[in-house]
C-alpha atoms as a PDB file:
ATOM      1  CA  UNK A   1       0.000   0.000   0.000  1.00  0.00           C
ATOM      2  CA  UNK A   2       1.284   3.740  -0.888  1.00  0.00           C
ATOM      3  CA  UNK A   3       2.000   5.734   2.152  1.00  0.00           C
ATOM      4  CA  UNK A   4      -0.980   8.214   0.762  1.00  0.00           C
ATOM      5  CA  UNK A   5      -4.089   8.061  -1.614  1.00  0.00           C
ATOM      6  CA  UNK A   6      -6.433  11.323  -1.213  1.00  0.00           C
ATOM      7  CA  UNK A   7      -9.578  11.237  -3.831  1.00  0.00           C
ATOM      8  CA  UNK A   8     -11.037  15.016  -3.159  1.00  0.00           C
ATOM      9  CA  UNK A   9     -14.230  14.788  -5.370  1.00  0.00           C
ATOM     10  CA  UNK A  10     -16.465  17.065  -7.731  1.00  0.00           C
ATOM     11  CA  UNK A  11     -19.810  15.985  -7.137  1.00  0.00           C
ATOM     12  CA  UNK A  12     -22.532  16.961  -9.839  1.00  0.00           C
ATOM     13  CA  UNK A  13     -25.962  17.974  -9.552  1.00  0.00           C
ATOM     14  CA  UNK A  14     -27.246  14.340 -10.586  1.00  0.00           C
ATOM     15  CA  UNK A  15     -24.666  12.973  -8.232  1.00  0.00           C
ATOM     16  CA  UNK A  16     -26.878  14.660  -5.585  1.00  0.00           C
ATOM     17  CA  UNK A  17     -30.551  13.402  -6.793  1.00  0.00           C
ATOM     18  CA  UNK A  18     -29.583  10.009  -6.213  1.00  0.00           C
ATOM     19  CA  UNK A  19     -29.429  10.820  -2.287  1.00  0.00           C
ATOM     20  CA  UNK A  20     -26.125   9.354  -1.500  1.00  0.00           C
ATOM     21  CA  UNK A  21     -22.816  10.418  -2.801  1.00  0.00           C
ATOM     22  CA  UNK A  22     -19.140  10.116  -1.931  1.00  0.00           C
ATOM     23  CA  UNK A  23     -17.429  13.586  -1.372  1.00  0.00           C
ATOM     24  CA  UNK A  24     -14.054  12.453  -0.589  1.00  0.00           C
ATOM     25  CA  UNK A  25     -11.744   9.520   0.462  1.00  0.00           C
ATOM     26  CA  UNK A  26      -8.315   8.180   0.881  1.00  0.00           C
ATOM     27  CA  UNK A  27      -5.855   5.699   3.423  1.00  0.00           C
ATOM     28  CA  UNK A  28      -2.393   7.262   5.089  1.00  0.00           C
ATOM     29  CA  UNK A  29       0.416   5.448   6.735  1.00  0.00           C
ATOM     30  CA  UNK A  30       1.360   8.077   9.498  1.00  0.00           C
ATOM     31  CA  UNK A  31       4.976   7.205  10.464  1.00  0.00           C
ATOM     32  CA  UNK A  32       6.425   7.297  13.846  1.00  0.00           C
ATOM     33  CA  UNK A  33       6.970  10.833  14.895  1.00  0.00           C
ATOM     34  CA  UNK A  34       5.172  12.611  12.500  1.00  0.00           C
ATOM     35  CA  UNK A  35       3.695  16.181  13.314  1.00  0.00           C
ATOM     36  CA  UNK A  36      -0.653  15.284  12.566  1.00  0.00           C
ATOM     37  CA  UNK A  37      -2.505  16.330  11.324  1.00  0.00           C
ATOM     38  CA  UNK A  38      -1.040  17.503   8.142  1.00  0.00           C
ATOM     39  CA  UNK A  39      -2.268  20.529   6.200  1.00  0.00           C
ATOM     40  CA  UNK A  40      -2.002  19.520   3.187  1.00  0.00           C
ATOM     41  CA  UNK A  41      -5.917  18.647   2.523  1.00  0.00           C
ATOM     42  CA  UNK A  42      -8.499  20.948   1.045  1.00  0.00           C
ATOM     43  CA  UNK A  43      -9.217  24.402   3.458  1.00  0.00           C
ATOM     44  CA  UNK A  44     -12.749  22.903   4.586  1.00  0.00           C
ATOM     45  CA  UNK A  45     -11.546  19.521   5.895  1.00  0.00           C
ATOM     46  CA  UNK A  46      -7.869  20.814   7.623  1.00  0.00           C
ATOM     47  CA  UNK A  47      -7.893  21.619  11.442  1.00  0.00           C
ATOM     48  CA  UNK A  48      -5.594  21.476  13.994  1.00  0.00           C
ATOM     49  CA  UNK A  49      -5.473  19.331  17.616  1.00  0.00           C
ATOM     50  CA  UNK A  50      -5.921  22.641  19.602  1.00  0.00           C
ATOM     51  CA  UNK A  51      -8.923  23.921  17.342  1.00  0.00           C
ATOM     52  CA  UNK A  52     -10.472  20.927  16.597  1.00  0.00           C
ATOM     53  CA  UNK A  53     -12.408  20.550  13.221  1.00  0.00           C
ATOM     54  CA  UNK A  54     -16.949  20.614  12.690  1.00  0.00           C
ATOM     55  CA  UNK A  55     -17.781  19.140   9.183  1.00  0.00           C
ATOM     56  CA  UNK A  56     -21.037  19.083   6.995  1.00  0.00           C
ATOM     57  CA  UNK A  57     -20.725  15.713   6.168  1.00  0.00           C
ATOM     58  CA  UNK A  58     -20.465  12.122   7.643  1.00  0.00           C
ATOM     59  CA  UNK A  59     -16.855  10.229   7.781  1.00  0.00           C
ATOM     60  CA  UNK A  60     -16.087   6.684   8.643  1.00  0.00           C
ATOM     61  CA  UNK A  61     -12.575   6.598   9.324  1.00  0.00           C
ATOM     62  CA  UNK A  62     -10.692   3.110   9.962  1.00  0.00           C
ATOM     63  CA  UNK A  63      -7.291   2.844  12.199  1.00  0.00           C
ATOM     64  CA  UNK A  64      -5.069  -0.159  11.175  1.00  0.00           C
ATOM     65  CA  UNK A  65      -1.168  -0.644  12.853  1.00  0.00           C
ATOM     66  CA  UNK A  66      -0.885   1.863  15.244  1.00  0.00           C
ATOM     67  CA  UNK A  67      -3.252   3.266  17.994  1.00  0.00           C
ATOM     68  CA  UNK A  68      -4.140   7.352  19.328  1.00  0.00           C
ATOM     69  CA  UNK A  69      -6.763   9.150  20.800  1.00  0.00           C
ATOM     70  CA  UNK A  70      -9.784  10.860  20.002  1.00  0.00           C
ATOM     71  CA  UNK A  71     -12.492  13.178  21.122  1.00  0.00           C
ATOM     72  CA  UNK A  72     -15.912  14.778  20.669  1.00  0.00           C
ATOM     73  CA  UNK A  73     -18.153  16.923  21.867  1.00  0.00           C
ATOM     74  CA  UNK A  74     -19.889  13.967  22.688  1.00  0.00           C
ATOM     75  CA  UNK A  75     -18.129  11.612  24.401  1.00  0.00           C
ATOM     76  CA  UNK A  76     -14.974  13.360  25.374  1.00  0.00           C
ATOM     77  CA  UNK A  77     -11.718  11.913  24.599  1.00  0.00           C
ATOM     78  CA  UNK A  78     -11.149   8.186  23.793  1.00  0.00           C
ATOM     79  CA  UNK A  79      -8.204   5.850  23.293  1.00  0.00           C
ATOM     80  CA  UNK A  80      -8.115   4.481  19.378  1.00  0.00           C
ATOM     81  CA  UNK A  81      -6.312   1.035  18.997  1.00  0.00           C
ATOM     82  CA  UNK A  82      -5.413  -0.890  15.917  1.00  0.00           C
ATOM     83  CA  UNK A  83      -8.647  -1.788  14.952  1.00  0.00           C
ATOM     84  CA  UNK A  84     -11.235   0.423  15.621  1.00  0.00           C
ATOM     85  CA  UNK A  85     -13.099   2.430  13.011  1.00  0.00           C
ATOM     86  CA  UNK A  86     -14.345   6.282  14.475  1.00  0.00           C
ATOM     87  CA  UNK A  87     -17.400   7.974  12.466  1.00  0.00           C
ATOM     88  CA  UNK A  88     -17.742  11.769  12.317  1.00  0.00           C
ATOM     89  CA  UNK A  89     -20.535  13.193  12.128  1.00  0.00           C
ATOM     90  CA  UNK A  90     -22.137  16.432  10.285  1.00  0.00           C
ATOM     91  CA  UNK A  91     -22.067  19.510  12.960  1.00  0.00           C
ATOM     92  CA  UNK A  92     -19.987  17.549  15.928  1.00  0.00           C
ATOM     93  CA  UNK A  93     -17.060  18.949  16.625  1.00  0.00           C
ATOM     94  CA  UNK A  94     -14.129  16.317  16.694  1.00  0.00           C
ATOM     95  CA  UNK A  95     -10.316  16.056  16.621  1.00  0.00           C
ATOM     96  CA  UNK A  96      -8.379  13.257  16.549  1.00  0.00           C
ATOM     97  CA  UNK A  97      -4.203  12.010  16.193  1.00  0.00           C
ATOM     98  CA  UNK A  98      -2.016   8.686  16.428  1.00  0.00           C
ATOM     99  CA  UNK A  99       0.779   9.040  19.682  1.00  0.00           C
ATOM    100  CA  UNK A 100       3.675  10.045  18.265  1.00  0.00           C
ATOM    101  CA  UNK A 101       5.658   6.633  19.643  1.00  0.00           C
ATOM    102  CA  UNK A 102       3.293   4.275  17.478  1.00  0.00           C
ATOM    103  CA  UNK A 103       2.010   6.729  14.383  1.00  0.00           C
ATOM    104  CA  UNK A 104      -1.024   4.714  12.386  1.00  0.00           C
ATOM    105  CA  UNK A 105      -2.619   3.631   9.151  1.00  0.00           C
ATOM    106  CA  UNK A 106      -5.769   5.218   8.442  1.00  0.00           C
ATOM    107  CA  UNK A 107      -8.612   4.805   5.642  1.00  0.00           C
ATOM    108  CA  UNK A 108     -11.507   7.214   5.548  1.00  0.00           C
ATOM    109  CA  UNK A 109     -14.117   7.680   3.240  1.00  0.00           C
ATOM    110  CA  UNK A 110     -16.977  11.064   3.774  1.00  0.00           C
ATOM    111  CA  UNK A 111     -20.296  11.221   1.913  1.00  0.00           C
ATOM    112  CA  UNK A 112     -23.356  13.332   2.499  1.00  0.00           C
ATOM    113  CA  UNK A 113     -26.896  13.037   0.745  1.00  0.00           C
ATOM    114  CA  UNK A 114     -30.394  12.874   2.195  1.00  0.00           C
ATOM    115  CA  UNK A 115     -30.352   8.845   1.612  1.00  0.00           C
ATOM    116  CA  UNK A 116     -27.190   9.511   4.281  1.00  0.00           C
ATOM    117  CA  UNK A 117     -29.259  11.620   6.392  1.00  0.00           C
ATOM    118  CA  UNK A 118     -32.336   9.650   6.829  1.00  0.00           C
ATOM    119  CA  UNK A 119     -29.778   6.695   7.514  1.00  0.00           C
ATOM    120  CA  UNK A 120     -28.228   8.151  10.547  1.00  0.00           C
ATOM    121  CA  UNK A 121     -31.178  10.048  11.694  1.00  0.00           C
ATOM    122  CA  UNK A 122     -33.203   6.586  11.969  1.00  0.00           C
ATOM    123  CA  UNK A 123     -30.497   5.926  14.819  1.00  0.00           C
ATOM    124  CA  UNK A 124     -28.286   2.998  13.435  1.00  0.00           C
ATOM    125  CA  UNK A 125     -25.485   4.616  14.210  1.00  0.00           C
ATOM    126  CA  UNK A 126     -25.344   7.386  17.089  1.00  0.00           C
ATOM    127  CA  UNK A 127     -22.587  10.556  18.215  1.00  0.00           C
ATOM    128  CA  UNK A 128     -22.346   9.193  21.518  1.00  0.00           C
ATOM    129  CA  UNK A 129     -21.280   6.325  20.217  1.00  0.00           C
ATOM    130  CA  UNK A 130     -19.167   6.986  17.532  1.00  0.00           C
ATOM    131  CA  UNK A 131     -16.525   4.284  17.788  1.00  0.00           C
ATOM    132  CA  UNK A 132     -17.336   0.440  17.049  1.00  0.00           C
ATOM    133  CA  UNK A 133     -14.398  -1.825  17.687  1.00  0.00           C
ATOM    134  CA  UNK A 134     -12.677  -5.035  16.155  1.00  0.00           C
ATOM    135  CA  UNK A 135     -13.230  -3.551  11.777  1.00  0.00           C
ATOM    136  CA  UNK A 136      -9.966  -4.582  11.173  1.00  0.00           C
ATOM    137  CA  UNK A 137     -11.534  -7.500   9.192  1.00  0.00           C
ATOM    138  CA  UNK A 138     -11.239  -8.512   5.413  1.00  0.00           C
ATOM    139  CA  UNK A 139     -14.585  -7.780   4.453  1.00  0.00           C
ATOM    140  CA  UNK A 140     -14.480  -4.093   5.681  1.00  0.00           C
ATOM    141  CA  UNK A 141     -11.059  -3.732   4.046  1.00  0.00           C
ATOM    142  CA  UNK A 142     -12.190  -4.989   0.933  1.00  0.00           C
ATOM    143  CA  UNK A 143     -15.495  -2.724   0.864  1.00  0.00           C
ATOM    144  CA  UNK A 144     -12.694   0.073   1.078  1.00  0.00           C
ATOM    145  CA  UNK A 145     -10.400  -1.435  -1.749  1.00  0.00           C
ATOM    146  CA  UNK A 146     -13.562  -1.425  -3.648  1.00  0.00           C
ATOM    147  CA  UNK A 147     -13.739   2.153  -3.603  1.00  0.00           C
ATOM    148  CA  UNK A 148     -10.427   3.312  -3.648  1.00  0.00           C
ATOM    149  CA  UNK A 149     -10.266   0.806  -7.155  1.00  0.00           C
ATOM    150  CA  UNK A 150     -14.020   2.700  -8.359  1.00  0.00           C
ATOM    151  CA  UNK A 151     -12.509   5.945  -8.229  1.00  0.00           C
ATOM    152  CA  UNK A 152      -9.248   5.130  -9.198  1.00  0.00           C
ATOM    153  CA  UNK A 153     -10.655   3.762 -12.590  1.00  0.00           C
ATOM    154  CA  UNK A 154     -13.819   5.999 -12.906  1.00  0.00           C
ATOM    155  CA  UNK A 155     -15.792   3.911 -14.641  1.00  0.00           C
ATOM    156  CA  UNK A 156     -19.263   4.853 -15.822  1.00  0.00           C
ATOM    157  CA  UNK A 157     -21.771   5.499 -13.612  1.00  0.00           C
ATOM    158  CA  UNK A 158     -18.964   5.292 -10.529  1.00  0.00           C
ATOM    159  CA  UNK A 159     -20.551   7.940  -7.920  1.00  0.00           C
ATOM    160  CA  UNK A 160     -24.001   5.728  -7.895  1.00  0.00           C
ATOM    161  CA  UNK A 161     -21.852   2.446  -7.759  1.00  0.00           C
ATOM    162  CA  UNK A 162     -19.675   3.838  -5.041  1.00  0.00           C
ATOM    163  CA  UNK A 163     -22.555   4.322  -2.743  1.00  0.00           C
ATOM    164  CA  UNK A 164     -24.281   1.235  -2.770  1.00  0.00           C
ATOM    165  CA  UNK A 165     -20.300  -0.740  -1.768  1.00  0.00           C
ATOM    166  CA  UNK A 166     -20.369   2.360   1.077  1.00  0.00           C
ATOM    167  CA  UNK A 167     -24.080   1.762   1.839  1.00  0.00           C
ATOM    168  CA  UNK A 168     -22.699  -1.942   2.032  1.00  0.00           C
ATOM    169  CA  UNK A 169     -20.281  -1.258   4.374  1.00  0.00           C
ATOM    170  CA  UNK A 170     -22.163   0.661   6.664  1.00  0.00           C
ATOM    171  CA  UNK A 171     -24.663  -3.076   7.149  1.00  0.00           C
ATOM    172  CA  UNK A 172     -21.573  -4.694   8.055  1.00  0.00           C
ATOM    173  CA  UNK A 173     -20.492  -2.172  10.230  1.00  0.00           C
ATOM    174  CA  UNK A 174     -23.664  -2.095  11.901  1.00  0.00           C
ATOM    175  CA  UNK A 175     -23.608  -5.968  11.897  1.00  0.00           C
ATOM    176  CA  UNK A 176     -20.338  -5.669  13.854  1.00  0.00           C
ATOM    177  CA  UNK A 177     -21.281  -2.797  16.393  1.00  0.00           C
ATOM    178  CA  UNK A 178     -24.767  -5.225  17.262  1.00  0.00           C
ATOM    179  CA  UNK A 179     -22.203  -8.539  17.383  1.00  0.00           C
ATOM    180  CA  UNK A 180     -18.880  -8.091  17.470  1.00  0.00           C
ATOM    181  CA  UNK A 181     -16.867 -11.397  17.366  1.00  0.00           C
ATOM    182  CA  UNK A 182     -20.269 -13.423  17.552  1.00  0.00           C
ATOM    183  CA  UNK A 183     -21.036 -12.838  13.677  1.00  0.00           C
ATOM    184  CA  UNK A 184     -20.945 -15.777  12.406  1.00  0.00           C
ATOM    185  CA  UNK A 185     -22.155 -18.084  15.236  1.00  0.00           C
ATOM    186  CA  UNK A 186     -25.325 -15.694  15.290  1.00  0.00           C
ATOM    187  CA  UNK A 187     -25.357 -16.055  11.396  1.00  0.00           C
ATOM    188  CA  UNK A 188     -25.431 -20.154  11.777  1.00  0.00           C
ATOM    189  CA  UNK A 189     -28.155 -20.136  14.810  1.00  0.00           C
ATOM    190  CA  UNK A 190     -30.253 -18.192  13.450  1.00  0.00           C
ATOM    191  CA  UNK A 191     -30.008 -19.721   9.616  1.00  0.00           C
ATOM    192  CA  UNK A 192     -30.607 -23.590  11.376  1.00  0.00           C
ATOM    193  CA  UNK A 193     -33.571 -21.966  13.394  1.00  0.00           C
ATOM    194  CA  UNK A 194     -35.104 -20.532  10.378  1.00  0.00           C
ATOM    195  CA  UNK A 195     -34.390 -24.101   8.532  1.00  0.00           C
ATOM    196  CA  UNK A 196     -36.411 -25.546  11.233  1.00  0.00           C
ATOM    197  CA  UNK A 197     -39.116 -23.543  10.928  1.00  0.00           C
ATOM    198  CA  UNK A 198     -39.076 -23.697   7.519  1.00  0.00           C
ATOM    199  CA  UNK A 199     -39.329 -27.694   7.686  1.00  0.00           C
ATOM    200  CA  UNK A 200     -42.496 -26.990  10.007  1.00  0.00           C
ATOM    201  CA  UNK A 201     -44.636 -24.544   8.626  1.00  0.00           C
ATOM    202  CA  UNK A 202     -47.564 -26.993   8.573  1.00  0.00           C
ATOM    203  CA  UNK A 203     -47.329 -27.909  11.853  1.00  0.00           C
ATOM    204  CA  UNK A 204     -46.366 -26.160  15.283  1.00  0.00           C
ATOM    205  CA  UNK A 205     -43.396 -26.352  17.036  1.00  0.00           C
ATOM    206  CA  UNK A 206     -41.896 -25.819  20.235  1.00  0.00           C
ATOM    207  CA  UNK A 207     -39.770 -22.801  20.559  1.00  0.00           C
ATOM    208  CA  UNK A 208     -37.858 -23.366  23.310  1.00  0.00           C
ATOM    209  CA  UNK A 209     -36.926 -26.705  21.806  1.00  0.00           C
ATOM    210  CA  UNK A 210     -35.393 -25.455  18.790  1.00  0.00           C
ATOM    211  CA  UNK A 211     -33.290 -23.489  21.383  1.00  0.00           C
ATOM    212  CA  UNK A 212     -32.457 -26.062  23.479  1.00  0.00           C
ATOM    213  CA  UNK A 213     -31.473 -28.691  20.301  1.00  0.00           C
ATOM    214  CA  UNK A 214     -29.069 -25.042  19.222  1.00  0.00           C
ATOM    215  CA  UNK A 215     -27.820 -25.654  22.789  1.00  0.00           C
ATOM    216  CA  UNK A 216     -28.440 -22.236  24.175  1.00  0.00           C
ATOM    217  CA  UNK A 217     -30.994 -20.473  26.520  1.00  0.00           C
ATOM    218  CA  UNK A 218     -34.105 -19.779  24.872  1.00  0.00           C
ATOM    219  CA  UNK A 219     -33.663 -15.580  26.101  1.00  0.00           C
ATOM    220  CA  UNK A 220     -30.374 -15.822  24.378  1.00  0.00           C
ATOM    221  CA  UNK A 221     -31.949 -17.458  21.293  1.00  0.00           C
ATOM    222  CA  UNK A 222     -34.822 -14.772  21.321  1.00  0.00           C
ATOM    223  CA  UNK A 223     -32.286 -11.819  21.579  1.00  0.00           C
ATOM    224  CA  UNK A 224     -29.914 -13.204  18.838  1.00  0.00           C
ATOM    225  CA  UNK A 225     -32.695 -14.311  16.564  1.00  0.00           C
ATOM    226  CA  UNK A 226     -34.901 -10.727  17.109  1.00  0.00           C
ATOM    227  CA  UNK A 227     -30.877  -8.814  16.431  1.00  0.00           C
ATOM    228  CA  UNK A 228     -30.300 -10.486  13.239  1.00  0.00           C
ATOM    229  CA  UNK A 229     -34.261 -10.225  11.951  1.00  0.00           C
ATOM    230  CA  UNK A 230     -35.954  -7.809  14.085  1.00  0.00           C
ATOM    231  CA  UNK A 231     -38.321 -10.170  14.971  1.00  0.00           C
ATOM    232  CA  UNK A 232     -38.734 -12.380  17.522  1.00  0.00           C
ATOM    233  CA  UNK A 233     -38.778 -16.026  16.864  1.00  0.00           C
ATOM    234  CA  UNK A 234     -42.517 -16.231  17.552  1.00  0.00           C
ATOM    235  CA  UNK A 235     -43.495 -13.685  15.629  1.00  0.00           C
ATOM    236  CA  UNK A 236     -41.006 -14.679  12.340  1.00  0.00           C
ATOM    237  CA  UNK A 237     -42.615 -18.134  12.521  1.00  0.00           C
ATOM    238  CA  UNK A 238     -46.317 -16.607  12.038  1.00  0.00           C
ATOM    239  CA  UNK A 239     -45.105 -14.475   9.609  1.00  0.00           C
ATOM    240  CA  UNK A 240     -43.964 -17.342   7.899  1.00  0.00           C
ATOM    241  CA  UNK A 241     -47.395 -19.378   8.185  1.00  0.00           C
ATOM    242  CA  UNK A 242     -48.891 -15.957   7.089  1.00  0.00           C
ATOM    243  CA  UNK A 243     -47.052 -15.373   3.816  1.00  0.00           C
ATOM    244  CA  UNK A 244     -47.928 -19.546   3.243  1.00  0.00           C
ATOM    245  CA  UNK A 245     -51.738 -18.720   3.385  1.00  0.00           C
ATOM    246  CA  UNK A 246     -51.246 -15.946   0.832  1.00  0.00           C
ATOM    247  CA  UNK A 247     -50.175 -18.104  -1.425  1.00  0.00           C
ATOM    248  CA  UNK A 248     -52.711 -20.880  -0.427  1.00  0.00           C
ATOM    249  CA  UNK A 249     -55.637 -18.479  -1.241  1.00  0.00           C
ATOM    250  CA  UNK A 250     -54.218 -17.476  -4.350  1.00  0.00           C
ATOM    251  CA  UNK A 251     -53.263 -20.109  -5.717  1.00  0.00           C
ATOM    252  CA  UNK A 252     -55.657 -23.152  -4.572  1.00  0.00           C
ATOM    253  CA  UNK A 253     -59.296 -23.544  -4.431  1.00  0.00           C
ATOM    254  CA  UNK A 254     -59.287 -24.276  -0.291  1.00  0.00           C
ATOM    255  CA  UNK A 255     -61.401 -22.709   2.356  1.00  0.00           C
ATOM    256  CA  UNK A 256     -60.361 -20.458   4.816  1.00  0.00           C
ATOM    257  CA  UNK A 257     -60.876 -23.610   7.449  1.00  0.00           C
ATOM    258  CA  UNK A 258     -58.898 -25.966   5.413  1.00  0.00           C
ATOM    259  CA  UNK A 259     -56.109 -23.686   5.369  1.00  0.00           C
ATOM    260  CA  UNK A 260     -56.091 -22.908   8.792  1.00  0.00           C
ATOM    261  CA  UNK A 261     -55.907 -26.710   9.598  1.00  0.00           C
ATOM    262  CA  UNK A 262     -53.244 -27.595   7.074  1.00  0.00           C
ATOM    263  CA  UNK A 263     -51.128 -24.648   8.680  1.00  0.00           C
ATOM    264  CA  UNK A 264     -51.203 -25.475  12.318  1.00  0.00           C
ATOM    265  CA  UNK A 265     -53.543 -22.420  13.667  1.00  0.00           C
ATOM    266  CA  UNK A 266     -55.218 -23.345  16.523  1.00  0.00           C
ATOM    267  CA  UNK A 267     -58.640 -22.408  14.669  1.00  0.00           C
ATOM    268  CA  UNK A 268     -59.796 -20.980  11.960  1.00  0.00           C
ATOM    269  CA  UNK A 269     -61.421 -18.198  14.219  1.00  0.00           C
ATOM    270  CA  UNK A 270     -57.308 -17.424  15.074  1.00  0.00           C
ATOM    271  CA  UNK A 271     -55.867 -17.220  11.921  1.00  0.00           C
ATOM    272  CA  UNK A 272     -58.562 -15.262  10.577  1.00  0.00           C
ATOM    273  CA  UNK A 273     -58.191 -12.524  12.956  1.00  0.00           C
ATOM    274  CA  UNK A 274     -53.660 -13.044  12.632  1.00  0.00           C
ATOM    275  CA  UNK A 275     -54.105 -12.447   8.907  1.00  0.00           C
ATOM    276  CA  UNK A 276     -56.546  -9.468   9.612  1.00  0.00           C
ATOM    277  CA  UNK A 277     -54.014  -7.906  11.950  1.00  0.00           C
ATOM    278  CA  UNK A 278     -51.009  -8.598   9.756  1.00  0.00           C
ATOM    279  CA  UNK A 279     -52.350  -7.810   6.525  1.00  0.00           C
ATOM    280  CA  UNK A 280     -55.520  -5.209   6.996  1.00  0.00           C
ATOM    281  CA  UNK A 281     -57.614  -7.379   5.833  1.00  0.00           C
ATOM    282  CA  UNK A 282     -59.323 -10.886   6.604  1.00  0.00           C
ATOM    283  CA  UNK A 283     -58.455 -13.942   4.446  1.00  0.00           C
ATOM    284  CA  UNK A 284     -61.926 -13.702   2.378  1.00  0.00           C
ATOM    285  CA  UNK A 285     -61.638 -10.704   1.416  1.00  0.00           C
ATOM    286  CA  UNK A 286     -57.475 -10.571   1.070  1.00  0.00           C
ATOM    287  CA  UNK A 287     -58.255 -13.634  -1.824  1.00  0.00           C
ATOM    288  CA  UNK A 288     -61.325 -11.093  -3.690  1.00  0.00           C
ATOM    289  CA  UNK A 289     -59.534  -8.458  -3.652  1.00  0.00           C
ATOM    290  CA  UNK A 290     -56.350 -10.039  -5.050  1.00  0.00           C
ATOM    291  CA  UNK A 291     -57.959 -11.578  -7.940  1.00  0.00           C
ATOM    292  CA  UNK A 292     -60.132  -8.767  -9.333  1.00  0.00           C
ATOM    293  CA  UNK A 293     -56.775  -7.226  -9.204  1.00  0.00           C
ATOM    294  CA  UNK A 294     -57.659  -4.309  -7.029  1.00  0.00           C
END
């Protein structure tokens, strides 16, 4: 890797309209004993450690082989190890540097857009919690390599295909900050539970079973499984039996009884008022209204 790569983009008026767009990004290897930051950046994104810096746009900013410190108005000042990914955000005023005895490598990437906006402001990711440990992993490096290669070639079209790899990498961030290290044993639980439920859609099953045969507490199933889906195992599984008895009354000739049976609902009286409350309306008038194509 060089020791710097700075993209400082012009963004266009269409570049805008799609809602999400990358203003600038880069990766620096800050050496031991090297003065930081340096002012050799654009006048609106310089600042100094005693003034501090306030953007109008969001940063994610990665720190690989070294470690530092930085600080908010929100949460005061914070050790940064090897590791840990910062995010700055749009009116918060910020500074951070590496210590001088360890220096560090840094990758950053800034857009804006009201796609961004709406993003933040629907409270995935928070200022007063700005830092999310343990992204020094190959999928976040590579969602960076992917843009530093985009705008390195230009391609056509490279703005809109920039922010859906960034829009990428902000899931798996948020993946990370919800899981840290337990990724991919949440990832296998929860994929075998939905198997399982899958398997059992016509019949009912015991919750707490399939928790138990997963060989973990059924609270800790509920909070992993309700994490990864937003829903709660419960729930999923009658959403599943739900979206069955859609395509039942479509698709076959049964009654609203025989459907409820061949699902598992307790009675018909039960799954008539589930679909009502899920859908809006009851399963009668769901399948008449579906095939006059209204």
């Amino acid at each position: 890797m060089k020791n710097k790569y700075r993209k400082y983009l012009m963004v266009f008026d269409q570049d805008k309209k799609w809602g999400f767009y990358i203003n600038n990004l880069g990766r620096t290897v800050v050496e031991r004993n090297t003065d930081y930051p340096s002012n050799d950046h654009p006048d609106n994104y310089v600042f100094t450690w005693d003034k501090g810096r306030v953007l109008n746009e969001f940063h994610l900013v990665l720190i690989t082989n070294g470690e530092g410190i930085f600080e908010s108005k929100e949460v005061g000042k914070t050790k940064i190890s090897d590791g840990d990914l910062f995010l700055l955000f749009p009116g918060v005023w910020h500074r951070y540097k590496p210590l001088r005895k360890t220096g560090w490598t840094e990758r950053w990437v800034g857009f804006s857009g009201y796609v961004a906006e709406q993003f933040f402001s629907n409270g995935f990711f928070r200022p007063n919690e700005p830092i999310i440990p343990k992204c020094n992993r190959s999928n976040v490096l590579n969602y960076f390599n992917k843009l530093f290669k985009l705008f390195d070639e230009e391609p056509f079209g490279y703005q809109r295909i920039a922010s859906g790899v960034c829009l990428q990498l902000m899931a798996e961030l948020h993946n990370i900050k919800n899981r840290g290290n337990d990724i991919e044993n949440l990832d296998s639980m929860v994929s075998q539970a939905k198997r399982i439920m899958y398997g059992n859609i016509n019949t009912s099953i015991d919750l707490t079973q399939i928790a138990l045969k997963l060989g973990v507490s059924y609270s800790k199933f509920r909070s992993d499984f309700k994490t990864q889906t937003g829903a709660s195992p419960k729930q999923y599984y009658l959403l599943l039996k739900i979206e069955k008895s859609k395509e039942l009354l479509l698709n076959t000739q049964k009654t609203q009884k025989e459907i409820a049976d061949e699902l598992g609902f307790e009675s018909d009286f039960y799954f008539n008022r589930l679909f009502k409350r899920k859908t809006g309306l009851p399963p009668g008038k769901y399948r008449s209204l579906a095939k006059s194509g209204l």
